[in-house]
Protein backbone atom coordinates (compact mmCIF):
# COMPACT_ATOMS: atom_id res chain seq x y z
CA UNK A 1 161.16 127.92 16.19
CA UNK A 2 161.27 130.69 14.14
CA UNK A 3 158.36 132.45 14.87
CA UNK A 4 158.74 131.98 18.39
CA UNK A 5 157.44 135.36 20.45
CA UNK A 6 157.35 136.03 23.71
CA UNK A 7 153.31 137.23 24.86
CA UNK A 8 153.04 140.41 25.23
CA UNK A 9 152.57 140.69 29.40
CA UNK A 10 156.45 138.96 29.32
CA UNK A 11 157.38 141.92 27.00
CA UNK A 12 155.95 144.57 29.16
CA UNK A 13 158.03 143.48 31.98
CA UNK A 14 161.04 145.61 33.14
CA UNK A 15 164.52 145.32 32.39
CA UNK A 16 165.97 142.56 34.51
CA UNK A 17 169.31 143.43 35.79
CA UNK A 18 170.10 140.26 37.66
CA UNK A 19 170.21 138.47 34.26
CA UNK A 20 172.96 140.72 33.53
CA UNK A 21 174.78 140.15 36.69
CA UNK A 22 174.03 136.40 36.22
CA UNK A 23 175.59 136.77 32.92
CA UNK A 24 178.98 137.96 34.44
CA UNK A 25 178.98 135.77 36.71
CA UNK A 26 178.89 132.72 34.48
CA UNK A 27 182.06 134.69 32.47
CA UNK A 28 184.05 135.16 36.02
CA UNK A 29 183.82 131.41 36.87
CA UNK A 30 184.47 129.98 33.35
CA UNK A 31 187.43 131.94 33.57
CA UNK A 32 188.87 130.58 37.04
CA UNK A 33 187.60 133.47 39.02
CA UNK A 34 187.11 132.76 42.87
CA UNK A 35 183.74 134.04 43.14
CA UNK A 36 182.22 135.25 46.97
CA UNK A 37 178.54 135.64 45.89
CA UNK A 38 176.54 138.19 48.32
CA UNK A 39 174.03 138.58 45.83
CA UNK A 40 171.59 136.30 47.03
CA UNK A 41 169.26 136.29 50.03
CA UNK A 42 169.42 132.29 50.25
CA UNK A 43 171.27 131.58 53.82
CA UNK A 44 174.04 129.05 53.90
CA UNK A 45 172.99 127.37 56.86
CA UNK A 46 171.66 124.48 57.67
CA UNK A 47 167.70 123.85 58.14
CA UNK A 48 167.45 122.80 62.00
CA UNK A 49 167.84 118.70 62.58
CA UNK A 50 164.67 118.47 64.07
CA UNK A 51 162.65 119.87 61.39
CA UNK A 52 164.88 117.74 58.61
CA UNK A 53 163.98 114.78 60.79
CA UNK A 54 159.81 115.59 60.38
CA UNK A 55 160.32 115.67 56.96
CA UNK A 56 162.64 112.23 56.79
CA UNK A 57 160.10 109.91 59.04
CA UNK A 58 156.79 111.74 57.55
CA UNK A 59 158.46 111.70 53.58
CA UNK A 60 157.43 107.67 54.11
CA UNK A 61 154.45 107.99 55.30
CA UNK A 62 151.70 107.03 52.16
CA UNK A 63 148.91 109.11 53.43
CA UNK A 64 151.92 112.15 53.33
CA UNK A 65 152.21 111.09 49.13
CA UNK A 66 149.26 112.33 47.73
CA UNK A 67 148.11 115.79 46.83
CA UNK A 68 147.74 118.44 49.53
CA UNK A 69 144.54 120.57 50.17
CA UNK A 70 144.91 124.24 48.01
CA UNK A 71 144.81 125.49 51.44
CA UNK A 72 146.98 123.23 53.03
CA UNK A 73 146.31 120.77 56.09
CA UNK A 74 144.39 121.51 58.35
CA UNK A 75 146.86 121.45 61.56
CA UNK A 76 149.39 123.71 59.99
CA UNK A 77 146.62 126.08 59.74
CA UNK A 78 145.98 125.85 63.14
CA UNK A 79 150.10 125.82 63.55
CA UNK A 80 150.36 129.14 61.60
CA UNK A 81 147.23 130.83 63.81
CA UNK A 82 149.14 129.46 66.85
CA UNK A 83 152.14 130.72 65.87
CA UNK A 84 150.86 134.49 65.28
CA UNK A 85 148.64 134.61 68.73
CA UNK A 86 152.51 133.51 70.35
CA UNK A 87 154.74 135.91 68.37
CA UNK A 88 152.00 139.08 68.09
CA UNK A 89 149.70 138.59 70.37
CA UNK A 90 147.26 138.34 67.74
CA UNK A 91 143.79 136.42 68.86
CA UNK A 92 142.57 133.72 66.76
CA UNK A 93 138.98 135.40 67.45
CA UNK A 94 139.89 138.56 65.08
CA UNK A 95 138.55 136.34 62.03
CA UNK A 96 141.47 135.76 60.03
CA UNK A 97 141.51 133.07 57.53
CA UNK A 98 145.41 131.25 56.99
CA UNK A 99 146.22 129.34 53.79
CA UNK A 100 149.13 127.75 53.18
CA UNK A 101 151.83 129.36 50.53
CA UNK A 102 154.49 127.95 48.23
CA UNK A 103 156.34 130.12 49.21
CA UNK A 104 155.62 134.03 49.83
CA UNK A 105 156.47 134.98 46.33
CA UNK A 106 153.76 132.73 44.87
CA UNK A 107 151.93 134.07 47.15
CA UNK A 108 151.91 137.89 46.36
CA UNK A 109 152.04 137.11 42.59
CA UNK A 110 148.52 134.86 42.58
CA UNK A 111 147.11 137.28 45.55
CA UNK A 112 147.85 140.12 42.90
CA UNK A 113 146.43 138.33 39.91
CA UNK A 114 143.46 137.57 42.14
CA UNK A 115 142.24 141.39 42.82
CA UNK A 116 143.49 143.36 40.25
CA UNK A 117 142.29 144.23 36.76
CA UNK A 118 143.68 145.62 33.51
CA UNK A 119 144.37 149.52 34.52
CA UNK A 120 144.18 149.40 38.59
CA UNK A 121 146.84 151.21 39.83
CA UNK A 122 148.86 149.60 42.98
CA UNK A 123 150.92 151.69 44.72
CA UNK A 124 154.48 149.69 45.18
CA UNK A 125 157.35 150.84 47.55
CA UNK A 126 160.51 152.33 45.73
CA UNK A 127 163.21 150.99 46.10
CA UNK A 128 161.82 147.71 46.44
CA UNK A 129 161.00 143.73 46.37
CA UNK A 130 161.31 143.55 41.92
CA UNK A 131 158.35 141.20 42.33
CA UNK A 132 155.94 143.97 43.60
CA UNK A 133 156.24 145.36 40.04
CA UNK A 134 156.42 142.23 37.86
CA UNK A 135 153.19 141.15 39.42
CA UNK A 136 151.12 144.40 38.84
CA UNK A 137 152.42 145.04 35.48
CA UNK A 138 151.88 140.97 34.88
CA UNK A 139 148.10 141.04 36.11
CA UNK A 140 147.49 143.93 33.68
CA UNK A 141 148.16 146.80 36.28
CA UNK A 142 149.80 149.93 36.54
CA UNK A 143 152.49 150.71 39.17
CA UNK A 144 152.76 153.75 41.31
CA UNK A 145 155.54 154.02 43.25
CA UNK A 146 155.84 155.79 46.70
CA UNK A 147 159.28 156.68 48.17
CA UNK A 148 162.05 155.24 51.05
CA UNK A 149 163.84 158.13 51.29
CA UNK A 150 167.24 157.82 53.49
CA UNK A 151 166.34 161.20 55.33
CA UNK A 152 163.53 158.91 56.48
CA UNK A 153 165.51 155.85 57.59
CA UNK A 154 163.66 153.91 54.13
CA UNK A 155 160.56 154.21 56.08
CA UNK A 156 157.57 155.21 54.63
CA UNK A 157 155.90 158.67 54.89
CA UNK A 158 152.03 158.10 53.98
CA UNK A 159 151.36 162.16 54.01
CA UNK A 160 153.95 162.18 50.67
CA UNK A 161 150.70 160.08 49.08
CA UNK A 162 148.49 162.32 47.80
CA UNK A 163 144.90 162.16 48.31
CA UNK A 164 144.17 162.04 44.59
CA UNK A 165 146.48 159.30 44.34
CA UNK A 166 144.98 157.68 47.94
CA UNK A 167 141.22 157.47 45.68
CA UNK A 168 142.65 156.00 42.31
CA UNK A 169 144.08 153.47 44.04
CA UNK A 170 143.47 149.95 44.08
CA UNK A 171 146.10 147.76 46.30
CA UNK A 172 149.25 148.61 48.25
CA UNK A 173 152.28 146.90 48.95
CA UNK A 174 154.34 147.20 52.40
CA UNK A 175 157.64 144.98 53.41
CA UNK A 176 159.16 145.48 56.77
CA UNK A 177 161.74 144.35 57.70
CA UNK A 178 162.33 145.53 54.22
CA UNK A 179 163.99 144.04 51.41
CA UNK A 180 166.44 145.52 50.17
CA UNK A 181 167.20 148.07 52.68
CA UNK A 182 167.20 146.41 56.29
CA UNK A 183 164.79 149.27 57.50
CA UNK A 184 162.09 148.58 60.49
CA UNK A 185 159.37 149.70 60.91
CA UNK A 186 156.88 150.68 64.35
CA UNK A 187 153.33 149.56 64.92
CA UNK A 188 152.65 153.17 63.80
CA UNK A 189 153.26 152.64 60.60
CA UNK A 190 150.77 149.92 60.46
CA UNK A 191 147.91 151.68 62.42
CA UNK A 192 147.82 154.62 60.17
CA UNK A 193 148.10 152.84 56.91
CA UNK A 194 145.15 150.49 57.93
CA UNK A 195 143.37 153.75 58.27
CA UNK A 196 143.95 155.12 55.12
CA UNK A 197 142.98 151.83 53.45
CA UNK A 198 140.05 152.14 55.20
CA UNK A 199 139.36 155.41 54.17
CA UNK A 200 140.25 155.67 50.75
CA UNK A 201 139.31 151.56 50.33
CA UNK A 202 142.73 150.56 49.49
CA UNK A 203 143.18 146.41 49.69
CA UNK A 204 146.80 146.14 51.82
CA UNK A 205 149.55 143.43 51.35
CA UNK A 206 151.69 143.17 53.84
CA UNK A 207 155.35 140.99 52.92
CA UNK A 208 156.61 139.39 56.08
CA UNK A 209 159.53 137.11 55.63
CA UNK A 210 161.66 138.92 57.62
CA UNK A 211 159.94 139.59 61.23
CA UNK A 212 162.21 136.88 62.57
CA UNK A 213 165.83 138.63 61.84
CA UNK A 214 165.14 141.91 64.28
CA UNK A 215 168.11 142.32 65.80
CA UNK A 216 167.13 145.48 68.21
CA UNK A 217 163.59 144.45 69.01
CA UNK A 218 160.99 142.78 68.08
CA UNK A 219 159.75 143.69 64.70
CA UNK A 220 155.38 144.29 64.65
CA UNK A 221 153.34 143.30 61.86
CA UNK A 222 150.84 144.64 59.89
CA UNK A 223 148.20 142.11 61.22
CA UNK A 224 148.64 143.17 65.10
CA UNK A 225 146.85 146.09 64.25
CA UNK A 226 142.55 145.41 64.99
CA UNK A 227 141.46 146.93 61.44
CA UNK A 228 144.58 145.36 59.79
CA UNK A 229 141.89 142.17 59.17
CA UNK A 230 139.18 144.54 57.27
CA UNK A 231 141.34 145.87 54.90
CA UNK A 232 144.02 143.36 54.01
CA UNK A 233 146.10 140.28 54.06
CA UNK A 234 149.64 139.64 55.55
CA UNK A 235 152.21 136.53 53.79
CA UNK A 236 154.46 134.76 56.57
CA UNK A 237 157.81 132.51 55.26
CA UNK A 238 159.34 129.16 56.43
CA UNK A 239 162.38 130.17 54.56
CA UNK A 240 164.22 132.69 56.40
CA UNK A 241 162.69 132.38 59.67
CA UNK A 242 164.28 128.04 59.71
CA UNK A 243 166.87 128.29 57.08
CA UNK A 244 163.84 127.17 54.45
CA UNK A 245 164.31 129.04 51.70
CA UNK A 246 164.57 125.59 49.21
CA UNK A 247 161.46 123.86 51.03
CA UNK A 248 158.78 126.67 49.66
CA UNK A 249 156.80 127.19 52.55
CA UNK A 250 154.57 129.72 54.24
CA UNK A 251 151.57 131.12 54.73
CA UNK A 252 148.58 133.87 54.18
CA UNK A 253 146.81 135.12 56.76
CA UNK A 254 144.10 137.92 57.16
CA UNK A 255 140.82 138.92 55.38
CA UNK A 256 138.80 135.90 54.38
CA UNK A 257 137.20 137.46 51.30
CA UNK A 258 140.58 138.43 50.28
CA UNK A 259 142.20 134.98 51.08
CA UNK A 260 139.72 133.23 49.40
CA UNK A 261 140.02 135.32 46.52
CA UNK A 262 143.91 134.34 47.00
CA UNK A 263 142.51 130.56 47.24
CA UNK A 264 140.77 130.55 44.19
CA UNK A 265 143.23 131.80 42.00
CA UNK A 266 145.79 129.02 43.57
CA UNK A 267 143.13 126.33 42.57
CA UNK A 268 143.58 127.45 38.98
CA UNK A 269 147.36 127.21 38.72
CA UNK A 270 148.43 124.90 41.65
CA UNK A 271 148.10 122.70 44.45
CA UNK A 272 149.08 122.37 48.10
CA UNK A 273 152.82 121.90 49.36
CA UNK A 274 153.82 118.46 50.02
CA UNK A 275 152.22 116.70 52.99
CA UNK A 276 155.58 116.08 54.49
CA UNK A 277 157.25 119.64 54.11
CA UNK A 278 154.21 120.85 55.66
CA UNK A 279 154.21 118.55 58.48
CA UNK A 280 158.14 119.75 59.11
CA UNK A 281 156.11 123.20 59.12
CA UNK A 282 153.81 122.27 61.90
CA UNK A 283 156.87 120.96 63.61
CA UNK A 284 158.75 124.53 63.63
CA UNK A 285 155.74 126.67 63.67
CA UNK A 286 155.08 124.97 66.85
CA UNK A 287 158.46 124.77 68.11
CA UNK A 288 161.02 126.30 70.56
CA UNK A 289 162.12 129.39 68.79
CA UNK A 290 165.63 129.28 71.07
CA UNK A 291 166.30 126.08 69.69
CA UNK A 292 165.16 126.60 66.35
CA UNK A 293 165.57 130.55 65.50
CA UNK A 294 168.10 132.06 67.69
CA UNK A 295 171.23 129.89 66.55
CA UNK A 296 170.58 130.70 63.17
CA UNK A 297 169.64 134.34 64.05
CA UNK A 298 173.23 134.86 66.80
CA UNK A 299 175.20 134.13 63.56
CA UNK A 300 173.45 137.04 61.15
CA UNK A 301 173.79 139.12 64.16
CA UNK A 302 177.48 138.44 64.21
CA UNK A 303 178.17 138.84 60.80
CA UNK A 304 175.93 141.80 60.45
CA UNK A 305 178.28 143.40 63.06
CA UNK A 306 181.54 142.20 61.60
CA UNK A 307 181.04 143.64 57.93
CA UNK A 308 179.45 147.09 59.20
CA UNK A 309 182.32 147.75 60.72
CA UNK A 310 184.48 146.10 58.82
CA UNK A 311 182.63 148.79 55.87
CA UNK A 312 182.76 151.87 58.12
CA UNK A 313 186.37 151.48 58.93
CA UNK A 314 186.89 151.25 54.76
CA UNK A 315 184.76 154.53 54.90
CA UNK A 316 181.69 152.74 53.44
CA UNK A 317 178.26 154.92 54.40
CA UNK A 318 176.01 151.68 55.29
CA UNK A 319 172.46 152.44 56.28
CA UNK A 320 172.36 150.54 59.87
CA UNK A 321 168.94 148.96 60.06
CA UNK A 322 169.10 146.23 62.78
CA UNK A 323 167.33 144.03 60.50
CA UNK A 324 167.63 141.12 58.24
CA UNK A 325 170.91 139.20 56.74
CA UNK A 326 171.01 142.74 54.48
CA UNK A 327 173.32 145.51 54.54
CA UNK A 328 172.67 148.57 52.06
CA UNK A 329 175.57 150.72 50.86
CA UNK A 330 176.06 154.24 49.64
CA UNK A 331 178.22 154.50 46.61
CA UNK A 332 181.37 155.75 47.11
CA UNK A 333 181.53 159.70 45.16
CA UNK A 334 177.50 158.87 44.08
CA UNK A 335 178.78 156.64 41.01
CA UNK A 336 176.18 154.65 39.78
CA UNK A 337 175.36 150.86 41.34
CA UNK A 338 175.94 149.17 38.61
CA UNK A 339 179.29 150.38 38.02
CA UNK A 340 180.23 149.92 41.68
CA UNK A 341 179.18 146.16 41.57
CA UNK A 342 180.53 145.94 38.41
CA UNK A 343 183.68 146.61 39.54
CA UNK A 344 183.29 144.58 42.75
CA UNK A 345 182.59 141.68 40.84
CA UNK A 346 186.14 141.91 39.13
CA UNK A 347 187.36 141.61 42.30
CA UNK A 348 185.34 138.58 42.82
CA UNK A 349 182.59 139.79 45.07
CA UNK A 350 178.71 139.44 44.00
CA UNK A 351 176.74 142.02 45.17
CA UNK A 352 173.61 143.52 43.50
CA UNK A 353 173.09 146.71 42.42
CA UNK A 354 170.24 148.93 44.24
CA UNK A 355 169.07 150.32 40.40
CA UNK A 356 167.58 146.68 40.50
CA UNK A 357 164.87 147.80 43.41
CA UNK A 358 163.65 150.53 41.41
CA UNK A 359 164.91 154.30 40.76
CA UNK A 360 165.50 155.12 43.85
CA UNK A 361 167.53 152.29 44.73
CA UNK A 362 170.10 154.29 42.72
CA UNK A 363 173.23 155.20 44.92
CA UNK A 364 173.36 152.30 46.84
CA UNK A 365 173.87 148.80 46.45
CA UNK A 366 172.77 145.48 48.43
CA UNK A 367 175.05 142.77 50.33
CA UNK A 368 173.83 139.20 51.18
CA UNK A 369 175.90 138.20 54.62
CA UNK A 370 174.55 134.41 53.51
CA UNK A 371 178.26 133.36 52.80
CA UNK A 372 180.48 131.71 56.12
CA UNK A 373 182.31 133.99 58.35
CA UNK A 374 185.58 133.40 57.27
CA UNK A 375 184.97 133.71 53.27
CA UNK A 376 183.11 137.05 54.85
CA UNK A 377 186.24 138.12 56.29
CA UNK A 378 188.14 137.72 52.85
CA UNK A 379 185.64 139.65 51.45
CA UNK A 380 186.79 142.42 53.45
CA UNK A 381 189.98 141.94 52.75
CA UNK A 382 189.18 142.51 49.18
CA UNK A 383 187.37 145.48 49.24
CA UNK A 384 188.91 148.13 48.78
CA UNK A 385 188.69 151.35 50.68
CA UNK A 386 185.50 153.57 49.37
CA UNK A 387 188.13 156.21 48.08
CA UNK A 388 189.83 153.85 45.76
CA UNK A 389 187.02 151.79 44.56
């Protein structure tokens, strides 16, 4: 069509790198190259039988064929509540509303489109989740970006955030276990930024996909805090908790104004998850987590171990942050990430570049241990030692 445009809210979006890297990819593989992709956070292993056999017998079921509530059924509500009073301790008498998700990423992009307006400014975590951005500058928005600083362990420092900025400010974005990083965070964290947002009336979103793949401890959330549920909302995943990530499940859980907000908008553009996948949700939501987590979880920890020192014997600087399937890498000599992937990927290794997170992602780039432990191990071998890369 040859007037064809993209609108203008597409246009204003940044640069995206990983179309690049996608790009060279493609080239590699035409050509023959034996590629290891690490690129992706999309684990290679299996979904647990049991929950693949909920889906199987309740797939068949007619009354699991028609359309799903926006909000999802009823008993994985009550699955997901159940679920957070086991894990955090958190009692279903605090008042939060649950909806269902498809997916977290939905999630944050229609919970951002639901509360904020042409020129808010939402203050997004640098480096960080790309989607953060897309969905502020998509919903009309401005981005402010407040630093993970290494000398900090990538953890935030709210007294960096000026009180100017604290009063212009519309919503905030916090991920921990963070993406791409691997930093934790403690319940510390959480109680003072509730308080700000309190203060300064700041509307919180907490990302939790990863709370499952602590390797240390425990990791807290946001919503384990008692004010957490005044000021803000916190999304949940299926997909790496129960190897999920294709199914597009999870869940919303926190403020009711806020989460209906988050509601309507979802009426507007979609509909509930499948009956059946949420039923398999019920079914690990309310499951044993040694049977259904900790396999899964013993082989990340594994690998996790194997390729940091594996890294650190190559002289490879790798922030250690006893979280998620994640490791993040200094540059050898402070080259730029791109080059450094760049050049990995000739070698047949996928990683992605931490200039992709934001600016201060620079100097560091992102592996993805969601490849077996023996094409992990040839990985290795292929990597060169930092000083010759």
């Amino acid at each position: 069509m040859k007037n064809f445009k993209k609108s203008l809210r597409l246009e204003k979006l940044p640069a995206y790198i990983f179309s690049e890297i996608n790009e060279k990819k493609a080239r590699l593989k035409k050509s023959g190259v034996d590629l290891i992709d690490l690129g992706m956070g999309d684990p290679d292993l299996a979904t647990p039988r049991l929950i693949v056999e909920e889906l199987q017998k309740t797939a068949a079921q007619v009354e699991n064929q028609k359309y799903a509530p926006y909000a999802g059924l009823e008993e994985f509500q009550m699955a997901a509540a159940h679920w957070l009073e086991r894990r955090f301790s958190i009692p279903n008498t605090r008042g939060n509303k649950i909806i269902n998700l498809i997916g977290t990423k939905e999630g944050i992009v229609n919970f951002t489109f639901s509360v904020v307006n042409p020129g808010d400014f939402v203050l997004v975590p640098n480096p960080g989740y790309p989607v953060y951005t897309n969905a502020v500058v998509l919903a009309g928005g401005t981005p402010v970006y407040y630093p993970l600083r290494p000398e900090n362990q990538f953890r935030p420092d709210w007294s960096e955030i000026s009180e100017e900025v604290w009063k212009s400010t519309k919503m905030i974005y916090i991920n921990f276990p963070n993406n791409p990083t691997s930093a934790s965070v403690s319940i510390d964290t959480y109680r003072e930024l509730a308080q700000l947002a309190k203060k300064y009336d700041v509307i919180v979103l907490s990302d939790s996909p990863y709370t499952e793949h602590s390797f240390q401890e425990l990791a807290p959330c946001f919503l384990q805090v008692p004010e957490a549920t005044e000021v803000g909302i916190e999304t949940f995943s299926l997909s790496k908790t129960y190897n999920m990530t294709g199914w597009r499940i999870g869940f919303a859980a926190g403020n009711p104004q806020m989460i209906d907000a988050l509601l309507h908008m979802k009426s507007c553009v979609d509909t509930g998850v499948f009956r059946a996948v949420q039923r398999a949700g019920i079914l690990a939501l309310n499951g044993n987590d040694d049977e259904l987590i900790m396999p899964s979880k013993e082989v990340f920890r594994y690998r996790r171990e194997m390729m940091l020192k594996g890294l650190q014997q190559k002289e490879y600087e790798v922030f250690d942050g006893q979280s998620t399937f994640y490791l993040w890498i200094k540059t050898p000599a402070q080259r730029k990430s791109m080059e450094v992937c760049d050049q990995l990927l000739e070698k047949g290794i996928v990683c992605t570049p931490g200039i992709g997170f934001g600016s201060m992602g620079e100097g560091w780039f992102r592996m993805a241990l969601t490849v077996p432990e023996e094409r992990l191990q040839e990985a290795l071998q292929r990597i060169p030692a930092a000083s010759q890369l």
